[in-house]
C-alpha atoms as a PDB file:
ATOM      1  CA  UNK A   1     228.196  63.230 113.882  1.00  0.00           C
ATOM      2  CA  UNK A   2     228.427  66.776 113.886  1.00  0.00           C
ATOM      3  CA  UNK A   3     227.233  69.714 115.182  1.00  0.00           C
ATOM      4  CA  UNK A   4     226.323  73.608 114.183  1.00  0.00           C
ATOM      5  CA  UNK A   5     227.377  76.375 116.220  1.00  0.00           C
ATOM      6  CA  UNK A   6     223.747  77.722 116.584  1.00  0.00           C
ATOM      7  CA  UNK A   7     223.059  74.808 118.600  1.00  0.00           C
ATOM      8  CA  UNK A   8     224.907  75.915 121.737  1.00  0.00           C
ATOM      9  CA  UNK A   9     223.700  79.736 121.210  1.00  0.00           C
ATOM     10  CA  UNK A  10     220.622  80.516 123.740  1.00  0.00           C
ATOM     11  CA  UNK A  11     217.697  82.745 122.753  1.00  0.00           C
ATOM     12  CA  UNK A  12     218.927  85.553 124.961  1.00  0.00           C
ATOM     13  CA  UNK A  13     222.380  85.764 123.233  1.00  0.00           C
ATOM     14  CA  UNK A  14     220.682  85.610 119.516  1.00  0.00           C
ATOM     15  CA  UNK A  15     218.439  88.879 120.792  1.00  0.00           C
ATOM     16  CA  UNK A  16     221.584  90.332 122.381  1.00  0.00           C
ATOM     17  CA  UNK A  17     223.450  89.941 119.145  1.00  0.00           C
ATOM     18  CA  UNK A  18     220.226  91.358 116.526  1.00  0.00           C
ATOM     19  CA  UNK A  19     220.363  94.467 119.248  1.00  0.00           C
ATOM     20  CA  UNK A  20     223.906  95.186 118.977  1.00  0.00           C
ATOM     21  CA  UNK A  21     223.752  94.745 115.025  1.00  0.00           C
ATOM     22  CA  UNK A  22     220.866  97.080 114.952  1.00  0.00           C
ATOM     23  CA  UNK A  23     222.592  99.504 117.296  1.00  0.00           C
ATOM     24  CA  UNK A  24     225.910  99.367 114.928  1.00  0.00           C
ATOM     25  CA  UNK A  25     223.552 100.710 111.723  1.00  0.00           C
ATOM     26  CA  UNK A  26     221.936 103.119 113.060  1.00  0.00           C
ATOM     27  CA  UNK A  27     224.867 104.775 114.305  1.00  0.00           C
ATOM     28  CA  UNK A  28     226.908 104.391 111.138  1.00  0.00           C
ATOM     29  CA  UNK A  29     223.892 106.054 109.549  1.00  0.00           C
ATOM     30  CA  UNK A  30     223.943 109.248 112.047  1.00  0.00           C
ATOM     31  CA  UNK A  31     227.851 109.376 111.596  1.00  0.00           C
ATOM     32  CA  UNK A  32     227.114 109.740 107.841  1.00  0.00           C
ATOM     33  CA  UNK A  33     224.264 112.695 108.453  1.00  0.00           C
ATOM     34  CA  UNK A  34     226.414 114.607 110.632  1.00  0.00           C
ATOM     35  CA  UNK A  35     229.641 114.242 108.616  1.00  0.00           C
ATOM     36  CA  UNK A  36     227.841 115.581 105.093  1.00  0.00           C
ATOM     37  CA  UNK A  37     226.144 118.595 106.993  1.00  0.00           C
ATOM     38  CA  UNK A  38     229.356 119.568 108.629  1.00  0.00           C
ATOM     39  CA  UNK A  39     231.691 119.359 105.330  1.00  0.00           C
ATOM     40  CA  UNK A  40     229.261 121.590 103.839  1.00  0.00           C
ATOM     41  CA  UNK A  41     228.596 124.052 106.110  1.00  0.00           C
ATOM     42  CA  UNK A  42     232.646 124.646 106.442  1.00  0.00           C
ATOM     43  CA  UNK A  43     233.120 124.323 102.352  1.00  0.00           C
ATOM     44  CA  UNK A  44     230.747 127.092 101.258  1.00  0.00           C
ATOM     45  CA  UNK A  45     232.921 130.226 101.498  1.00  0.00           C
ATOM     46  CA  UNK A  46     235.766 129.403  99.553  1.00  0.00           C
ATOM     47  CA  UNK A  47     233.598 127.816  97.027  1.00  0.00           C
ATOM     48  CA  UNK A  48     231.647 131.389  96.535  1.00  0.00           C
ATOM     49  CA  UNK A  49     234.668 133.581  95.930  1.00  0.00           C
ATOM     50  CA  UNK A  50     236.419 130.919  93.402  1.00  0.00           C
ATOM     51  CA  UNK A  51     233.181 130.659  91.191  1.00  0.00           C
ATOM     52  CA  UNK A  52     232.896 135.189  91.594  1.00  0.00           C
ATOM     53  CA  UNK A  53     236.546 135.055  90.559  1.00  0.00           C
ATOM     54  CA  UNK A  54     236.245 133.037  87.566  1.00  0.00           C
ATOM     55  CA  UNK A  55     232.839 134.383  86.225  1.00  0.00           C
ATOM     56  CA  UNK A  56     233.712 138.039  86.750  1.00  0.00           C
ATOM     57  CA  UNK A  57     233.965 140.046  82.875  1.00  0.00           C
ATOM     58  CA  UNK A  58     236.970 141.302  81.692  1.00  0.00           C
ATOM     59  CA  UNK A  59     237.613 145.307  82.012  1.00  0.00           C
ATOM     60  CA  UNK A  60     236.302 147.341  78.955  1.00  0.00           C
ATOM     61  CA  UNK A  61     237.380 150.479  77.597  1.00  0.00           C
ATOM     62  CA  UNK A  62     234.861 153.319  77.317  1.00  0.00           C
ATOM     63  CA  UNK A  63     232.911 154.326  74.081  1.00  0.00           C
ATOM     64  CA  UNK A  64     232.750 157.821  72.874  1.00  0.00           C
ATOM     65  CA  UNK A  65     229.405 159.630  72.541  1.00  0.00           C
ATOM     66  CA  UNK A  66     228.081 159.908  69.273  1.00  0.00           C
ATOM     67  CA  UNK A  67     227.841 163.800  67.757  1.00  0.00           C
ATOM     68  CA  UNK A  68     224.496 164.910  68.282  1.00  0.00           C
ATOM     69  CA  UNK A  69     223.002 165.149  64.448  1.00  0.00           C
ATOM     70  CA  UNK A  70     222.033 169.172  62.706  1.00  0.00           C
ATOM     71  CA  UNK A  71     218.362 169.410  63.011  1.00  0.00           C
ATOM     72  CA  UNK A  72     216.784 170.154  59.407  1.00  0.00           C
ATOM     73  CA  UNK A  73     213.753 172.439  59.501  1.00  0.00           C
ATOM     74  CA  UNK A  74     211.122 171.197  57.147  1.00  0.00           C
ATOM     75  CA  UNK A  75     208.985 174.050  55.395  1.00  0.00           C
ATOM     76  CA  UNK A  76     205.478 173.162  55.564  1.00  0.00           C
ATOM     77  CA  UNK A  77     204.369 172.814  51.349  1.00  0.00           C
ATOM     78  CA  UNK A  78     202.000 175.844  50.350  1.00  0.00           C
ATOM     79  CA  UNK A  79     197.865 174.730  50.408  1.00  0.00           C
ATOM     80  CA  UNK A  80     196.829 173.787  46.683  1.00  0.00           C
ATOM     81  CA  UNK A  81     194.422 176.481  45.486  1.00  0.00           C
ATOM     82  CA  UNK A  82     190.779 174.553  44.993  1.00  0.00           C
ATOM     83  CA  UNK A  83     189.227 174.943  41.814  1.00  0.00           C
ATOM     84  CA  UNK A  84     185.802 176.510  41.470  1.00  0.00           C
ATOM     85  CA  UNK A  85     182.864 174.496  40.606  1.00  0.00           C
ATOM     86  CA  UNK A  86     180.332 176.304  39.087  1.00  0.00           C
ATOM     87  CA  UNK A  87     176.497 176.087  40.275  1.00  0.00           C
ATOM     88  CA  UNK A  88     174.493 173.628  38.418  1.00  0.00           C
ATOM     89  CA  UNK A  89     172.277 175.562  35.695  1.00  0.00           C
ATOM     90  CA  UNK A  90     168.651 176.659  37.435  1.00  0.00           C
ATOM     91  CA  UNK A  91     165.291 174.673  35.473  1.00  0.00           C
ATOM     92  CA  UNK A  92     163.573 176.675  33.177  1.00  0.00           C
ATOM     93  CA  UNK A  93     160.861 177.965  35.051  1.00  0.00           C
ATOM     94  CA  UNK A  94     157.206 176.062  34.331  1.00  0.00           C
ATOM     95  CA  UNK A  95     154.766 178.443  33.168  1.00  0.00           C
ATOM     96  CA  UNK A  96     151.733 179.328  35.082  1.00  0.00           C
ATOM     97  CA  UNK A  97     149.462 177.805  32.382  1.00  0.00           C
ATOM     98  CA  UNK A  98     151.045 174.337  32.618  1.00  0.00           C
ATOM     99  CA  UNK A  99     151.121 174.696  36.383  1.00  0.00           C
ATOM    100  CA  UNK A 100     147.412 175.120  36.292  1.00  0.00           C
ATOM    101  CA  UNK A 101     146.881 172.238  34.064  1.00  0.00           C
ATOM    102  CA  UNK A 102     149.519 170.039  36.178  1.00  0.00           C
ATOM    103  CA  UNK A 103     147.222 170.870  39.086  1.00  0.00           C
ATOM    104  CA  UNK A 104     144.066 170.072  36.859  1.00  0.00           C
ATOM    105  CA  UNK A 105     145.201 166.926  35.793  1.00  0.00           C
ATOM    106  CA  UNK A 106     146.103 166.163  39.092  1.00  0.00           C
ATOM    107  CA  UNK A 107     142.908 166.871  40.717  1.00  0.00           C
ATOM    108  CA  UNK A 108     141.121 164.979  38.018  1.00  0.00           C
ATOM    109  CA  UNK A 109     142.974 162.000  38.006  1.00  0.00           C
ATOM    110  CA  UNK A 110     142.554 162.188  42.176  1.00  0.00           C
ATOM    111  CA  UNK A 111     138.829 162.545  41.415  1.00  0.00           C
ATOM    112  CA  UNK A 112     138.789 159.580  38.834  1.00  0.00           C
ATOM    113  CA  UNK A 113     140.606 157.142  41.523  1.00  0.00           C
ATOM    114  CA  UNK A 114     137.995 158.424  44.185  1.00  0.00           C
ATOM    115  CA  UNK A 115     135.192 157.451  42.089  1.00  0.00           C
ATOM    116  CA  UNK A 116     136.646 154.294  40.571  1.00  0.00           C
ATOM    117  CA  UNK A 117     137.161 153.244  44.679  1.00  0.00           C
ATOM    118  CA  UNK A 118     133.884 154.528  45.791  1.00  0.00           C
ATOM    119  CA  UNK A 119     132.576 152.299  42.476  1.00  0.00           C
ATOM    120  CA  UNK A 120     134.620 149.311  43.997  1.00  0.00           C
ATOM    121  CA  UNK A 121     133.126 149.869  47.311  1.00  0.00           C
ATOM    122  CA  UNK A 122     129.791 149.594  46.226  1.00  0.00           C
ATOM    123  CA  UNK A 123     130.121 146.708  43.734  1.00  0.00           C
ATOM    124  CA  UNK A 124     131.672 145.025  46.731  1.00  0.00           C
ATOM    125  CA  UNK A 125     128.340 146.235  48.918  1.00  0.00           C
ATOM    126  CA  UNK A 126     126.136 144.848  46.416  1.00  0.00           C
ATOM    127  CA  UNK A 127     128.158 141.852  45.800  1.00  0.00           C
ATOM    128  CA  UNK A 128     127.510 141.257  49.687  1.00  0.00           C
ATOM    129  CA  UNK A 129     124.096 141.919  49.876  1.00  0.00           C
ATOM    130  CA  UNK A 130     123.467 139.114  47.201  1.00  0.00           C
ATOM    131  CA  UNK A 131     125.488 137.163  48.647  1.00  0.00           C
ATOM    132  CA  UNK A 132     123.753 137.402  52.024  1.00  0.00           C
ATOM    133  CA  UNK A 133     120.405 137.440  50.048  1.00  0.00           C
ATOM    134  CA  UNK A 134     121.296 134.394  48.437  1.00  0.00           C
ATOM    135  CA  UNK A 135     122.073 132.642  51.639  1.00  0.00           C
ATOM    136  CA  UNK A 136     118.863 133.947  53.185  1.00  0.00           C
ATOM    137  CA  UNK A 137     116.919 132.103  50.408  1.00  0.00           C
ATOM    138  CA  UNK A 138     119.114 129.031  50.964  1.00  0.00           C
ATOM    139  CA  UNK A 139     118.351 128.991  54.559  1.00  0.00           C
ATOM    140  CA  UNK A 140     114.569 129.371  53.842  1.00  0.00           C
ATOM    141  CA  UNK A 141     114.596 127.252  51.212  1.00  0.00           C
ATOM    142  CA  UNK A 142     115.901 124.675  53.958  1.00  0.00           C
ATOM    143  CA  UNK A 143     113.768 125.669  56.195  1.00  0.00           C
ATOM    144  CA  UNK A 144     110.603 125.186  54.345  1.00  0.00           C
ATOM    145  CA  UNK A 145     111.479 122.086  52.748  1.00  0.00           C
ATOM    146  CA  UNK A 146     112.240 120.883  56.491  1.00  0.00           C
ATOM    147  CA  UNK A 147     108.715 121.983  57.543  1.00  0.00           C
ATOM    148  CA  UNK A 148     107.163 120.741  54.962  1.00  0.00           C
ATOM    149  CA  UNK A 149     109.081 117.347  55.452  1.00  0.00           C
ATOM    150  CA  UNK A 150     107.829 117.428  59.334  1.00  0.00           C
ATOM    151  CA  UNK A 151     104.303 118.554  57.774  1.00  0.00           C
ATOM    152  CA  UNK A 152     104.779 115.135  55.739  1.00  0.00           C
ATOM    153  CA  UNK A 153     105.398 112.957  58.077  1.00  0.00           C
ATOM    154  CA  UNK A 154     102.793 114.363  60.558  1.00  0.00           C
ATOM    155  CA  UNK A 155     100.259 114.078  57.952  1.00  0.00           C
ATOM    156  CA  UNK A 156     101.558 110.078  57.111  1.00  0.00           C
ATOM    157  CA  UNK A 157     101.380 109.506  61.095  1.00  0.00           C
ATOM    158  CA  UNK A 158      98.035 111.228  61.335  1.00  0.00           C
ATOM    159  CA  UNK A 159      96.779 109.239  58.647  1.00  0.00           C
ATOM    160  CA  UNK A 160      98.209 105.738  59.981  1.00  0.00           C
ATOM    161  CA  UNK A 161      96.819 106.476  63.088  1.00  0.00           C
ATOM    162  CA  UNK A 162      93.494 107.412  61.894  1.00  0.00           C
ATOM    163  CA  UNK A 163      93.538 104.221  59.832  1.00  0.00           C
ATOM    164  CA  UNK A 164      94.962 102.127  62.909  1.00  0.00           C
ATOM    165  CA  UNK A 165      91.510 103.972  64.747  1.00  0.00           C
ATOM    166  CA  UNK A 166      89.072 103.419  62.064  1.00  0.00           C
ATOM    167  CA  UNK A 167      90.720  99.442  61.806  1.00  0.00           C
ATOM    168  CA  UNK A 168      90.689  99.376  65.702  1.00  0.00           C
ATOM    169  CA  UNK A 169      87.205 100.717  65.409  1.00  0.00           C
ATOM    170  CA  UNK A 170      85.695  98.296  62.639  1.00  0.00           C
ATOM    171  CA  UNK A 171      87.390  95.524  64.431  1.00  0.00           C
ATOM    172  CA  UNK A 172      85.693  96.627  67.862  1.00  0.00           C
ATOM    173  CA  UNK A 173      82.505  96.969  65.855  1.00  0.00           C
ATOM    174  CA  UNK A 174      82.620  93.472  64.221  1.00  0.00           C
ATOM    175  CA  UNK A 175      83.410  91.642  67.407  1.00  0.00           C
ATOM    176  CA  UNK A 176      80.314  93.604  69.025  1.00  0.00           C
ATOM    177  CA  UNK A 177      78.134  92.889  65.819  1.00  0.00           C
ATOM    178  CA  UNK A 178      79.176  89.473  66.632  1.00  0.00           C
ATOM    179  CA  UNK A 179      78.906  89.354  70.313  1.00  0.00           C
ATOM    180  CA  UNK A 180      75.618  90.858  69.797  1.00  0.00           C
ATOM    181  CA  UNK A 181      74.196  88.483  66.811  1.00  0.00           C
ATOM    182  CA  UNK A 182      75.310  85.636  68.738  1.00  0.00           C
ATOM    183  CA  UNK A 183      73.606  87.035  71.774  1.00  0.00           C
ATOM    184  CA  UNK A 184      70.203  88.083  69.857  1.00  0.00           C
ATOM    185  CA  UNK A 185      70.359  84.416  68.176  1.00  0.00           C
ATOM    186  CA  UNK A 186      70.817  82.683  71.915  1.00  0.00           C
ATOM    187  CA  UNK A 187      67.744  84.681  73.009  1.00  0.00           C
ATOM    188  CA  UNK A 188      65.733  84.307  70.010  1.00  0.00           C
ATOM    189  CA  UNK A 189      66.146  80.912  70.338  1.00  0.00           C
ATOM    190  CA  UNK A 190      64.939  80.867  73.860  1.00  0.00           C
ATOM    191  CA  UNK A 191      61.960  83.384  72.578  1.00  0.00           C
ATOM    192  CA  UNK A 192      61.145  80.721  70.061  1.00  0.00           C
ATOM    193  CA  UNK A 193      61.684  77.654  72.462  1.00  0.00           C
ATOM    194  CA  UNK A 194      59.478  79.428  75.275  1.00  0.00           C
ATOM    195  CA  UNK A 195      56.568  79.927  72.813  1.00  0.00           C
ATOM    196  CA  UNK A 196      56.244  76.725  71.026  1.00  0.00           C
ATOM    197  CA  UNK A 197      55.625  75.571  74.868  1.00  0.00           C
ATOM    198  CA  UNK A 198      52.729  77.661  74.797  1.00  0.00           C
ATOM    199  CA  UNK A 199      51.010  76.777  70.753  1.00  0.00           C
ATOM    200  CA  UNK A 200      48.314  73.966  71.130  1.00  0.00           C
ATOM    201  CA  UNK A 201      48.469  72.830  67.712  1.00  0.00           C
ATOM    202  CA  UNK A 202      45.692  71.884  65.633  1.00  0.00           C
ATOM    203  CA  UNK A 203      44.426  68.481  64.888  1.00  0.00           C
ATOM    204  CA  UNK A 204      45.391  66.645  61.388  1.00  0.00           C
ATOM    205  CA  UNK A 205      48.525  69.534  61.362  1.00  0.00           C
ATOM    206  CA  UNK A 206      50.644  68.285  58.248  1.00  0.00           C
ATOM    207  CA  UNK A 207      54.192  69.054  57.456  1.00  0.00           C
ATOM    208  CA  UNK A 208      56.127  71.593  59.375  1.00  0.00           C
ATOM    209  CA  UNK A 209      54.383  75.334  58.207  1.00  0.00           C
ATOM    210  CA  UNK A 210      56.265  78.235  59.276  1.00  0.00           C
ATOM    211  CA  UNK A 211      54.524  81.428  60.525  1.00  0.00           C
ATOM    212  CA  UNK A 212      56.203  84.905  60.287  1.00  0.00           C
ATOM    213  CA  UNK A 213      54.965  87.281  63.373  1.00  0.00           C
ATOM    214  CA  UNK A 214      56.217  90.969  64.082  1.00  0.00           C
ATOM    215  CA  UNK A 215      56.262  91.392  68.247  1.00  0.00           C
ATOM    216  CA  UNK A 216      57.231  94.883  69.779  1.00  0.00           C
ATOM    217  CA  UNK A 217      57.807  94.771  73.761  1.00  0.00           C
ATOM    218  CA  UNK A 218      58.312  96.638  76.700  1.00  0.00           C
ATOM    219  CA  UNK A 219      61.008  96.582  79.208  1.00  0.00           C
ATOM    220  CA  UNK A 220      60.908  93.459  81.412  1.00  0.00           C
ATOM    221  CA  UNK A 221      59.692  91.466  78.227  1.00  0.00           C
ATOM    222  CA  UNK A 222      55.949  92.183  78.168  1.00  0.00           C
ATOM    223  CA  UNK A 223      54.444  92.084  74.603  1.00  0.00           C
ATOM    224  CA  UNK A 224      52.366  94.916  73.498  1.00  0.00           C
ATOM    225  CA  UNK A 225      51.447  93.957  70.206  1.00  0.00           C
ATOM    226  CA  UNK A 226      51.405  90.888  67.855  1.00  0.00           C
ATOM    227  CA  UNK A 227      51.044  91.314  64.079  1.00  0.00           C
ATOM    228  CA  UNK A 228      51.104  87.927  61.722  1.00  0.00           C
ATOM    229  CA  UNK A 229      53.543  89.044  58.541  1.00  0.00           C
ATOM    230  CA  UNK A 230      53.576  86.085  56.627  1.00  0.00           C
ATOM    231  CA  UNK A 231      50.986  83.068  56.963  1.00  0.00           C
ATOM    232  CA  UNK A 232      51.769  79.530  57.032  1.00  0.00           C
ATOM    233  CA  UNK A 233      49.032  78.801  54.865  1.00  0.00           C
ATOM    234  CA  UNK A 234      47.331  76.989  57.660  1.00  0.00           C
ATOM    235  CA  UNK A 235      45.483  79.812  59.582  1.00  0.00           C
ATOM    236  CA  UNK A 236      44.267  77.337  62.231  1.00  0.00           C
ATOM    237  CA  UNK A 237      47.834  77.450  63.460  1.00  0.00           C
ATOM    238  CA  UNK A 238      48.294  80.618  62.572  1.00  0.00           C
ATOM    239  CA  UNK A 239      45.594  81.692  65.172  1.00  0.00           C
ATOM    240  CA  UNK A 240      47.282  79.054  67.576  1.00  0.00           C
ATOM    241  CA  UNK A 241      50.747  80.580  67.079  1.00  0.00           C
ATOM    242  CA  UNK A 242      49.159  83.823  67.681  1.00  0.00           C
ATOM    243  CA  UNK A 243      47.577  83.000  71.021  1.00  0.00           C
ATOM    244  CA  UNK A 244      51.066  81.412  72.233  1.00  0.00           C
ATOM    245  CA  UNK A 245      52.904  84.682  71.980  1.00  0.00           C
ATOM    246  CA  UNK A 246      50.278  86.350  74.052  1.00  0.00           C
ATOM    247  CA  UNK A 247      49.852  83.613  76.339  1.00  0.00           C
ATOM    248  CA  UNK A 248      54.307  83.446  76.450  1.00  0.00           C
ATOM    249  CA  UNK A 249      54.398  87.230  78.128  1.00  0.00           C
ATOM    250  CA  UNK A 250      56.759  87.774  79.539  1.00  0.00           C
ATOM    251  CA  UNK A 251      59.441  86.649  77.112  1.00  0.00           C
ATOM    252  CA  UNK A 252      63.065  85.372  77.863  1.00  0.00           C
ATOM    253  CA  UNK A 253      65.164  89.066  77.713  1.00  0.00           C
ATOM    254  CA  UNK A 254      68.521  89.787  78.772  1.00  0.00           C
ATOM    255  CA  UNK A 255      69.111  90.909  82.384  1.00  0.00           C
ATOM    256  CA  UNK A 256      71.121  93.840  80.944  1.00  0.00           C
ATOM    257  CA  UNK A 257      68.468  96.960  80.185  1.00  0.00           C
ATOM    258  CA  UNK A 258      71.087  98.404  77.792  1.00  0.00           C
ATOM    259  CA  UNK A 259      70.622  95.345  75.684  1.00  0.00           C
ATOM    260  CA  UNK A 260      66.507  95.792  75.453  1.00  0.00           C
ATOM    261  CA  UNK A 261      66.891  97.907  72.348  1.00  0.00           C
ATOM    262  CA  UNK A 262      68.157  94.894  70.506  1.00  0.00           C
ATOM    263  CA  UNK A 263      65.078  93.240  71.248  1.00  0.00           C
ATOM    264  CA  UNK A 264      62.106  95.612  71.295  1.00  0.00           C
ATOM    265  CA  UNK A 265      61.154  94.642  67.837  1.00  0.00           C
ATOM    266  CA  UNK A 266      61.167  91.055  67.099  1.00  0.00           C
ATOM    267  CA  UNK A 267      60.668  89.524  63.591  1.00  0.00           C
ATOM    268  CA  UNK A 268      59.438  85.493  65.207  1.00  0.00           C
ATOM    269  CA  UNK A 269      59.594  82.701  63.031  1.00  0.00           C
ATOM    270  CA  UNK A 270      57.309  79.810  64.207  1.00  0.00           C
ATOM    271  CA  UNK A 271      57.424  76.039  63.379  1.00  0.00           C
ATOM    272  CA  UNK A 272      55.725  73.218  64.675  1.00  0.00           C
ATOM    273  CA  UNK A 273      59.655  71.133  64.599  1.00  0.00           C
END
């Protein structure tokens, strides 16, 4: 069995021994710092002078001045003589007659193209007015066919309401023909009814004779007069028939005055059955 040396070496002695190691660098280190900065700072003179020494140029011997050179005077070259150009030849002078005719031709032709754009102008006036006269009968044109289109249709809805009136009316009339037939008929019936109550007929009476009577009355059914307009052919109940109508006043009417005129004059048919 054996056994390391770092077995019998405490913890205090292994610290002691890292310090001292420690301790040992760092001063080997500032021993090194020191020693540099001194060798320089005692090296640097000698050092200058070799390097001046062995860099300095050799002697030279001096050049000689150059001779200054003769200045040459230049002699300025004589100006060129400039050759004369002779004036351009003067127009023949326009006579005064074709001066006067320039001036005539001019003013005409000036005249011409004043007319010829006064002309222009007013073909171009002219050319408006139609135009604006021939949009003016457009418009009325449109206009009146419009109003007479409105005029149409008021005319056709005049007309279908006068037609829906007149129907409405002949329909109102009809049901009041009707209402009123039917009414005259009921009371006729009760006329007729209420008198053959009244006729004592005659004896040995055959068949069923019919007796036609015109009656006119006055308000509240009163008879004023009693004419016979068609016989039965048996006067004996003729006379009876007669004497019934009299003897019936008042007759049945309608409680309605307005309804009298219906039945002022009566046209009485009278049977026995």
């Amino acid at each position: 069995m054996t056994y390391d040396d770092d077995d019998y070496v405490t913890d205090r002695e292994r610290k002691i021994a890292r310090g001292l190691a420690i301790a040992m660098h760092v001063g080997v280190v500032l021993l090194f710092i020191f020693g540099v900065a001194w060798q320089k700072r005692h090296s640097e003179p000698a050092a200058v002078v070799d390097l001046w020494s062995s860099l300095s140029p050799p002697k030279q011997e001096p050049v000689p001045a150059p001779k200054p050179v003769p200045k040459v005077e230049v002699k300025p070259e004589p100006p060129r003589p400039v050759p004369k150009v002779a004036p351009p030849p003067e127009p023949n002078p326009i006579p005064k007659a074709d001066i006067a005719l320039r001036d005539k031709l001019e003013k005409e032709r000036k005249v011409k193209e004043q007319q010829e754009l006064e002309k222009k102008r007013e073909l171009e006036k002219e050319k408006q007015k139609a135009d604006e006269k021939k949009k003016a009968q457009q418009a009325e044109t449109k206009k009146a066919d419009e109003k007479a289109k409105l005029e149409k249709e008021r005319l056709a809805q005049e007309a279908k309401l006068a037609q829906e009136k007149t129907d409405m009316a002949a329909k109102l009339a009809k049901e009041r023909t009707s209402a009123a037939q039917s009414l005259n008929d009921k009371y006729i019936t009760l006329i007729q009814n209420h008198i053959k109550r009244k006729i004592v007929e005659p004896p040995n009476l055959q068949g069923d004779p019919e007796a036609i009577f015109n009656v006119i009355l006055i308000p509240g059914g009163e008879v004023l007069t009693v004419k016979l307009a068609r016989s039965s052919g048996v006067p004996a109940y003729d006379a009876a028939a007669e004497r019934a109508i009299l003897s019936a006043s008042p007759l049945p009417l309608p409680s309605d005055p307005a309804l009298f005129q219906q039945f002022r004059e009566l046209n009485l048919k009278i049977r026995p059955k």
